[in-house]
Protein backbone atom coordinates (compact mmCIF):
# COMPACT_ATOMS: atom_id res chain seq x y z
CA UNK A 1 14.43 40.43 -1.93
CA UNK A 2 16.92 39.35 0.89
CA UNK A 3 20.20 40.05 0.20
CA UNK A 4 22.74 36.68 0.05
CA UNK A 5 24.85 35.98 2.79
CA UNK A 6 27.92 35.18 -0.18
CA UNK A 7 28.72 32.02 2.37
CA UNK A 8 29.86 34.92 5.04
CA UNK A 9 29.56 33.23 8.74
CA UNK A 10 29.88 36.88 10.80
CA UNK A 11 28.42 35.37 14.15
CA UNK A 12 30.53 34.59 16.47
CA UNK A 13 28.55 32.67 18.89
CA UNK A 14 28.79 29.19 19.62
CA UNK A 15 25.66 27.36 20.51
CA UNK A 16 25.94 24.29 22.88
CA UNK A 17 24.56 22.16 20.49
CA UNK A 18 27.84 22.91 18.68
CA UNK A 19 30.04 22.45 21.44
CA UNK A 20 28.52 19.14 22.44
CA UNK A 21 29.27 17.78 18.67
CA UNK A 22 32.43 18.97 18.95
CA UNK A 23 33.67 17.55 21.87
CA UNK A 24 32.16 14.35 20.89
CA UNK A 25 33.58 14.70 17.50
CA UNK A 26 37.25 14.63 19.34
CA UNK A 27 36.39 12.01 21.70
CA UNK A 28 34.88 9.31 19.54
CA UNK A 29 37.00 6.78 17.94
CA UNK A 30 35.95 7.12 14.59
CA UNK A 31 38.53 4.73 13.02
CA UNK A 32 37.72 1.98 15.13
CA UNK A 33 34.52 1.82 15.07
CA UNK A 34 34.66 2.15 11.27
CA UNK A 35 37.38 -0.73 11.13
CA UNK A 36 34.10 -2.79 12.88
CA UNK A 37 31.50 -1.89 10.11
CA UNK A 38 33.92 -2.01 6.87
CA UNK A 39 33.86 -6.19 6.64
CA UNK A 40 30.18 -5.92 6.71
CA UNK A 41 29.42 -3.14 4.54
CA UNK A 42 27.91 -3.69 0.92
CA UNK A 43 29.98 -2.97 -2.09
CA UNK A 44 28.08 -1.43 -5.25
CA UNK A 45 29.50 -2.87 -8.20
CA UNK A 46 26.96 -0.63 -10.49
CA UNK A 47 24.80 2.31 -9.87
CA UNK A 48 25.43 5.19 -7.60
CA UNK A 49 28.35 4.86 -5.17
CA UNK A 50 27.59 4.39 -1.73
CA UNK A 51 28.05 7.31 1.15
CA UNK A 52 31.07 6.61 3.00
CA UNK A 53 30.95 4.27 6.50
CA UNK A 54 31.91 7.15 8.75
CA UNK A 55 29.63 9.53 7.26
CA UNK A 56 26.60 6.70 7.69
CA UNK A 57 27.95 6.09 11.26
CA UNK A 58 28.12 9.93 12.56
CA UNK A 59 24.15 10.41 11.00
CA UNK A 60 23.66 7.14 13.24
CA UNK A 61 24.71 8.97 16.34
CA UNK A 62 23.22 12.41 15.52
CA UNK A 63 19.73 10.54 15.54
CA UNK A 64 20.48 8.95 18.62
CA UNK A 65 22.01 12.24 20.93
CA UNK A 66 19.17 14.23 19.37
CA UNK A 67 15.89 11.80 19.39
CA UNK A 68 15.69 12.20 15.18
CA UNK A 69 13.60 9.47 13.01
CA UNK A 70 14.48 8.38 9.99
CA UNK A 71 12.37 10.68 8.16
CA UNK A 72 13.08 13.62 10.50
CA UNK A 73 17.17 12.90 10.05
CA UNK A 74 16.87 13.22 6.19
CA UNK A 75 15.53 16.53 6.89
CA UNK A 76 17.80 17.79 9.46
CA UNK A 77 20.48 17.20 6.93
CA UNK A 78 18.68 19.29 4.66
CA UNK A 79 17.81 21.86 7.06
CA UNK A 80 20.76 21.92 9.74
CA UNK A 81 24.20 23.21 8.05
CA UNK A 82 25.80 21.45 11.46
CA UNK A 83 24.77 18.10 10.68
CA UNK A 84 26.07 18.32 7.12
CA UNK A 85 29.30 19.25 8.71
CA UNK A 86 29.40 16.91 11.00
CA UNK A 87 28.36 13.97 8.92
CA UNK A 88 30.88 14.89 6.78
CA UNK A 89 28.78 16.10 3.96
CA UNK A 90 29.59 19.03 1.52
CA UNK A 91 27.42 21.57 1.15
CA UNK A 92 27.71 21.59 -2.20
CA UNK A 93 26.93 17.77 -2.32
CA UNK A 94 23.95 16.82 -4.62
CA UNK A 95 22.77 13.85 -3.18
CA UNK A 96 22.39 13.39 0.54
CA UNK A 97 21.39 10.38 2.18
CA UNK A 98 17.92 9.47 2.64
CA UNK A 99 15.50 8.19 4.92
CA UNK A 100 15.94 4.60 3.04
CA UNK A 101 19.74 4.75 3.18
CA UNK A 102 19.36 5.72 6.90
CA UNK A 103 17.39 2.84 7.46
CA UNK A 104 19.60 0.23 5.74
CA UNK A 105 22.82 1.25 7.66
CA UNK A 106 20.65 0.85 11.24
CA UNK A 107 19.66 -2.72 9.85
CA UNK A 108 23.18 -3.80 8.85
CA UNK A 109 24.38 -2.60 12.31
CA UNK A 110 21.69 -4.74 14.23
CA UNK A 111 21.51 -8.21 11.27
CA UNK A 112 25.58 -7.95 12.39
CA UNK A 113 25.24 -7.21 16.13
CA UNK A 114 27.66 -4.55 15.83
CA UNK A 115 26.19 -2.07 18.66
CA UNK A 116 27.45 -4.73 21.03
CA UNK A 117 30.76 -4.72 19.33
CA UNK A 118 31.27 -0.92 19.00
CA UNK A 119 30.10 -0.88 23.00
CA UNK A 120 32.73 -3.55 24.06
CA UNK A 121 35.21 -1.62 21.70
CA UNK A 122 35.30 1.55 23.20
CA UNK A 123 34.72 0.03 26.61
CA UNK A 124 38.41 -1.28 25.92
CA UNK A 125 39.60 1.98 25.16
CA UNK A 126 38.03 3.36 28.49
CA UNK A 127 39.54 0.57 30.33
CA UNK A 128 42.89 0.94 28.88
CA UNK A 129 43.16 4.62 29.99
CA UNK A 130 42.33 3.78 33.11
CA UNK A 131 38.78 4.44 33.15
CA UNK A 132 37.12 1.36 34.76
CA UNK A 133 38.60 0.00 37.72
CA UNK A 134 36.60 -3.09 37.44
CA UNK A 135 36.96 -3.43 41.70
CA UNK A 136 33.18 -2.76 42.26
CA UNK A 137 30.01 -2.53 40.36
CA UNK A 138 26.21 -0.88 40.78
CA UNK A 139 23.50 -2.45 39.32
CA UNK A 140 20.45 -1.04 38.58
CA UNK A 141 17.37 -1.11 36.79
CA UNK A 142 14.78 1.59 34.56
CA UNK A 143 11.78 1.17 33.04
CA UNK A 144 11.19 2.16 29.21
CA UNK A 145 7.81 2.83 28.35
CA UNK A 146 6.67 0.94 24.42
CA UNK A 147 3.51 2.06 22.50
CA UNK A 148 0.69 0.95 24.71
CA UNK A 149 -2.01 1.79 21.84
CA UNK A 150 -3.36 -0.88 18.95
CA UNK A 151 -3.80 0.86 16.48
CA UNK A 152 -1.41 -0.20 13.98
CA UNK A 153 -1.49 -2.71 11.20
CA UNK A 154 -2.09 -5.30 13.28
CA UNK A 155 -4.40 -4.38 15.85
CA UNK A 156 -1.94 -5.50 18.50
CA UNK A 157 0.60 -4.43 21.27
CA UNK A 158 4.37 -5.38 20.62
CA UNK A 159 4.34 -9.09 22.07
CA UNK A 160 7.52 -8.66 22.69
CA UNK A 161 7.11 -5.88 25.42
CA UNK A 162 5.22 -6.73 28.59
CA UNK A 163 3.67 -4.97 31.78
CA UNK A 164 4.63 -4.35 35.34
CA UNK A 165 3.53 -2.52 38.38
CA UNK A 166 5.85 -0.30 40.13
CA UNK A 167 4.15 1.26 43.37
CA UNK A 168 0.37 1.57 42.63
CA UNK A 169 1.39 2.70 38.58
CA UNK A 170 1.68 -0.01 35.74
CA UNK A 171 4.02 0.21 32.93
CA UNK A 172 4.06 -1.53 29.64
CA UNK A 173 7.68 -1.69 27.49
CA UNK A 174 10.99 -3.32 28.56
CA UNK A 175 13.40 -2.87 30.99
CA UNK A 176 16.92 -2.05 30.70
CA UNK A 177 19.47 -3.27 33.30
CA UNK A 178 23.10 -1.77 33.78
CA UNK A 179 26.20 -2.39 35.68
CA UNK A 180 28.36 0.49 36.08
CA UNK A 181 31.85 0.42 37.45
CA UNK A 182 31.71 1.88 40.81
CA UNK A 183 34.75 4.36 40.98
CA UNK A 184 33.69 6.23 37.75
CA UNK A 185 30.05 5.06 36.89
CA UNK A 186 30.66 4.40 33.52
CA UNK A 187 28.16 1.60 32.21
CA UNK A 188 30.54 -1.48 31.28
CA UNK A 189 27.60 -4.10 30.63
CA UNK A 190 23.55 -3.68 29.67
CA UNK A 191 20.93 -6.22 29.36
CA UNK A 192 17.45 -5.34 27.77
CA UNK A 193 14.35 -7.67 28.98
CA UNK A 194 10.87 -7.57 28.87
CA UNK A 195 8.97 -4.99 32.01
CA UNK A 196 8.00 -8.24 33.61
CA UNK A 197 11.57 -9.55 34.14
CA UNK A 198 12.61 -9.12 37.52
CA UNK A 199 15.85 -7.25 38.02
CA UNK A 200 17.81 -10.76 40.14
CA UNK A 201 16.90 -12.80 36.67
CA UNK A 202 19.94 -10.68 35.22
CA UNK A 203 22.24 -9.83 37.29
CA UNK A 204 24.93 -12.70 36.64
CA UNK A 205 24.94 -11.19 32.94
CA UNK A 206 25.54 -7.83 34.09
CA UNK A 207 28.78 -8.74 36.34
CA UNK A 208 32.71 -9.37 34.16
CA UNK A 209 33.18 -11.36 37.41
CA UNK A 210 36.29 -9.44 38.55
CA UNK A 211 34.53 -7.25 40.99
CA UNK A 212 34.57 -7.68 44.76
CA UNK A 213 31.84 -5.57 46.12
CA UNK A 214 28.42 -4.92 44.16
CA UNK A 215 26.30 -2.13 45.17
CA UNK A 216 22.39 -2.61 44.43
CA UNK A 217 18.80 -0.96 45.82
CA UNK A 218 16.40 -2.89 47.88
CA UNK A 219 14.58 -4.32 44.89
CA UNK A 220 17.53 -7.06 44.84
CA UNK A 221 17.55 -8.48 47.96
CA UNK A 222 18.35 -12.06 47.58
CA UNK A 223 20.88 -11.58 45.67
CA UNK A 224 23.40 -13.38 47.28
CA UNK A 225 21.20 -16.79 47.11
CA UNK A 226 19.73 -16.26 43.59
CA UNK A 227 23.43 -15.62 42.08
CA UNK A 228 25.94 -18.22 41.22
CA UNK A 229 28.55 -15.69 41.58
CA UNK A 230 30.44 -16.51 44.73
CA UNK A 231 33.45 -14.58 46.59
CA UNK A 232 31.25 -11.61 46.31
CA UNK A 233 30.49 -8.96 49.15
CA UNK A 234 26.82 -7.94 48.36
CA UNK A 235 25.68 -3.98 49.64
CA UNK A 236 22.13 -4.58 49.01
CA UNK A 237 19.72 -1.23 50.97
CA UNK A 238 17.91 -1.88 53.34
CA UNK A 239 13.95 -1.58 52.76
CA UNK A 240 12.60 1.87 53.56
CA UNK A 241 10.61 0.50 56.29
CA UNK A 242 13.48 -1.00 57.87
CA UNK A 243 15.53 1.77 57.36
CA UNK A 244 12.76 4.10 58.88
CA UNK A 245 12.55 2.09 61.73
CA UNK A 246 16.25 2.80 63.33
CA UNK A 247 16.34 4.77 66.69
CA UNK A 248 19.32 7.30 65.82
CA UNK A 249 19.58 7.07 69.63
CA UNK A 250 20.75 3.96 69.88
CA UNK A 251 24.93 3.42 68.69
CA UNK A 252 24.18 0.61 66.68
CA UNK A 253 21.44 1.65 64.60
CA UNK A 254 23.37 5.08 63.71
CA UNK A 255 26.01 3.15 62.77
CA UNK A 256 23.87 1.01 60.71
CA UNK A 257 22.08 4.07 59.12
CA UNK A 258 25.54 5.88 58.34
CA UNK A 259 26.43 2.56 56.19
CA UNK A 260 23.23 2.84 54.54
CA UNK A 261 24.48 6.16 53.53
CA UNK A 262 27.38 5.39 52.57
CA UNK A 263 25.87 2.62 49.89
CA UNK A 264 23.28 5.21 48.98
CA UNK A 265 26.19 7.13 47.86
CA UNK A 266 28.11 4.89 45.77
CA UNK A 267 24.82 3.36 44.76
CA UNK A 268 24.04 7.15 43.07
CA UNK A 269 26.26 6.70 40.65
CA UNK A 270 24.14 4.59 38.54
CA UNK A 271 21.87 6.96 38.25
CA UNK A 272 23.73 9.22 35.67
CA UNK A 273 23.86 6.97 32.79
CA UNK A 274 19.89 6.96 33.25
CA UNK A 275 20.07 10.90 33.25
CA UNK A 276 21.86 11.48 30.13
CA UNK A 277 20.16 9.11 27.96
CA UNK A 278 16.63 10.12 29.15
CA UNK A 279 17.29 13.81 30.00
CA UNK A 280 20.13 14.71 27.51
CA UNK A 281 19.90 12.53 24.51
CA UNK A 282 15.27 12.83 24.85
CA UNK A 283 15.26 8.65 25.31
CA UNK A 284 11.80 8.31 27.53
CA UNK A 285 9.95 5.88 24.50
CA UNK A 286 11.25 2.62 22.79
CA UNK A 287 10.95 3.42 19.29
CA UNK A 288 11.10 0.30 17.50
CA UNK A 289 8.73 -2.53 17.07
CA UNK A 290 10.37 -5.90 18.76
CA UNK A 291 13.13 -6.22 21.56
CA UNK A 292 15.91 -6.73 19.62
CA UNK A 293 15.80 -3.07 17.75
CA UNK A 294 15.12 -1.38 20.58
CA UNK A 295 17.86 -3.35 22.58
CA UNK A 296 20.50 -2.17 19.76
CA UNK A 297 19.39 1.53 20.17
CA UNK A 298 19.56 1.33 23.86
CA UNK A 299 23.16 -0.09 23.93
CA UNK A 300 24.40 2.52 21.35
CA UNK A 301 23.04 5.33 23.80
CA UNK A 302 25.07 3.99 26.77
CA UNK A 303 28.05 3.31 24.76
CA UNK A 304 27.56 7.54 24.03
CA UNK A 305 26.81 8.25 27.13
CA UNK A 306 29.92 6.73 28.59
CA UNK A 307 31.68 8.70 25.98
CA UNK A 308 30.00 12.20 26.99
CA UNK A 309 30.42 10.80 31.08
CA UNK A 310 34.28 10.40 30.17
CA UNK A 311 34.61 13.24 27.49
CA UNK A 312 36.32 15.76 29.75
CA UNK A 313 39.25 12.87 30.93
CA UNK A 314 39.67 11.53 28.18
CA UNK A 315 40.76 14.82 26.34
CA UNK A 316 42.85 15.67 29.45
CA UNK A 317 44.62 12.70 28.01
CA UNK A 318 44.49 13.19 24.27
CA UNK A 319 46.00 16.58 25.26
């Protein structure tokens, strides 16, 4: 028989999936976010007393920075000594939550709207430290593929999702649209849609209107007649084509291709939001049935990832 560890931790490694929950765990504001929840959360008057709001909310998160299902979060917690402690869970704790409890607390946030709440919430943190200049925005566009296959209960696709073509590929799923401020990149609005939408259809919801320059690809051109938002200076790219089509001899077109790089550079910044949620948090496949689920997920992920973007600054200023 293997002998017992007696509860003896004698490593003294630290993984980075550690480190990542830690920082995360000091740059969060639990309190507020919790403050959000509480008038909406259930009260047991018999039975078994519910898990506490925090604890609920921190599982919520671990599923999303780690790409965990219902099912395969109940047996993390059982597995994973980490997510215990995170969550806030004992380990000498009888009970732990369950796929079924998981699943209720997701519901109550999306029946309440609160992943738009929480986002705007700690977007007003941001802003109040100084995070979001709100001078100039990006806006950008990425394609989330949805279960293309039928067979399910019903024999059908998710109506709500839709196909595009993008080059000579086509897509089915949704779209998710950002605006990120242009000084830090951090997302401050998000718009799901349907594949099919195209990207101008959106824009005026993606803007807080106090912006003066907005920086976009060369899949928005037309913006300026399409929006109703005026006193605006639109840096839209120029086409490929175009842009491959400019003599460097000549003064004017280097000028004009050193501008384009300029945009392109600024422009890059909306990028990272796409990175983290698709390369760090494992986010490449809406997960949910129906727009509205997935659009809740999706807005929780960039409200974390402008948490993880900002982590670094905004314990420089904890500190």
């Amino acid at each position: 028989m293997k002998q017992s560890s007696l509860g003896l931790d004698l490593s003294t490694k630290k993984t980075h999936r550690r480190e990542f929950l830690e920082e995360m765990e000091r740059v969060v504001p639990w309190a507020e976010l919790v403050a959000l929840i509480q008038p909406h959360s259930p009260r047991a008057k018999t039975g078994r007393p519910p898990f506490a709001i925090e604890t609920m909310l921190r599982i919520h998160f671990l599923q999303q920075w780690f790409g965990l299902s219902d099912p395969a979060m109940e047996e993390a917690l059982f597995d994973v000594p980490m997510y215990r402690e995170f969550a806030q869970l004992p380990d000498g704790l009888v009970r732990l939550p369950d796929e079924s409890t998981i699943l209720r607390f997701r519901h109550l946030l999306e029946k309440h709207g609160l992943a738009a709440q929480m986002f705007a919430a700690v977007n007003a943190t941001l802003g109040a430290k100084g995070l979001m200049l709100k001078t100039g925005s990006v806006v950008d566009a990425t394609l989330i593929a949805a279960p293309s296959s039928t067979k399910n209960s019903t024999g059908t696709r998710d109506p709500e999702m839709h196909q595009t073509k993008k080059g000579n590929n086509w897509y089915f799923g949704m779209k998710a649209h950002i605006a990120v401020d242009a000084d830090s990149g951090l997302v401050h609005h998000q718009v799901c849609t349907a594949a099919n939408v195209h990207d101008l259809r959106v824009v005026d919801q993606l803007l807080h209107g106090k912006e003066k320059h907005v920086f976009a690809d060369s899949g928005y051109r037309g913006i300026a007649k399409w929006s109703r938002r005026k006193r605006i200076r639109w840096a839209v790219a120029m086409t490929p084509g175009h842009r491959k089509a400019l003599d460097p001899s000549k003064p004017l077109d280097a000028l004009r291709d050193k501008a384009e790089r300029i945009k392109a550079s600024i422009r890059a910044k909306v990028e990272h939001p796409f990175r983290v949620i698709k390369r760090q948090f494992g986010y490449c496949k809406a997960r949910y049935r129906g727009l509205a689920k997935n659009a809740a997920q999706v807005t929780t992920l960039f409200m974390l990832s402008n948490l993880w973007m900002a982590r670094r600054k905004l314990q420089a200023a904890a500190a």
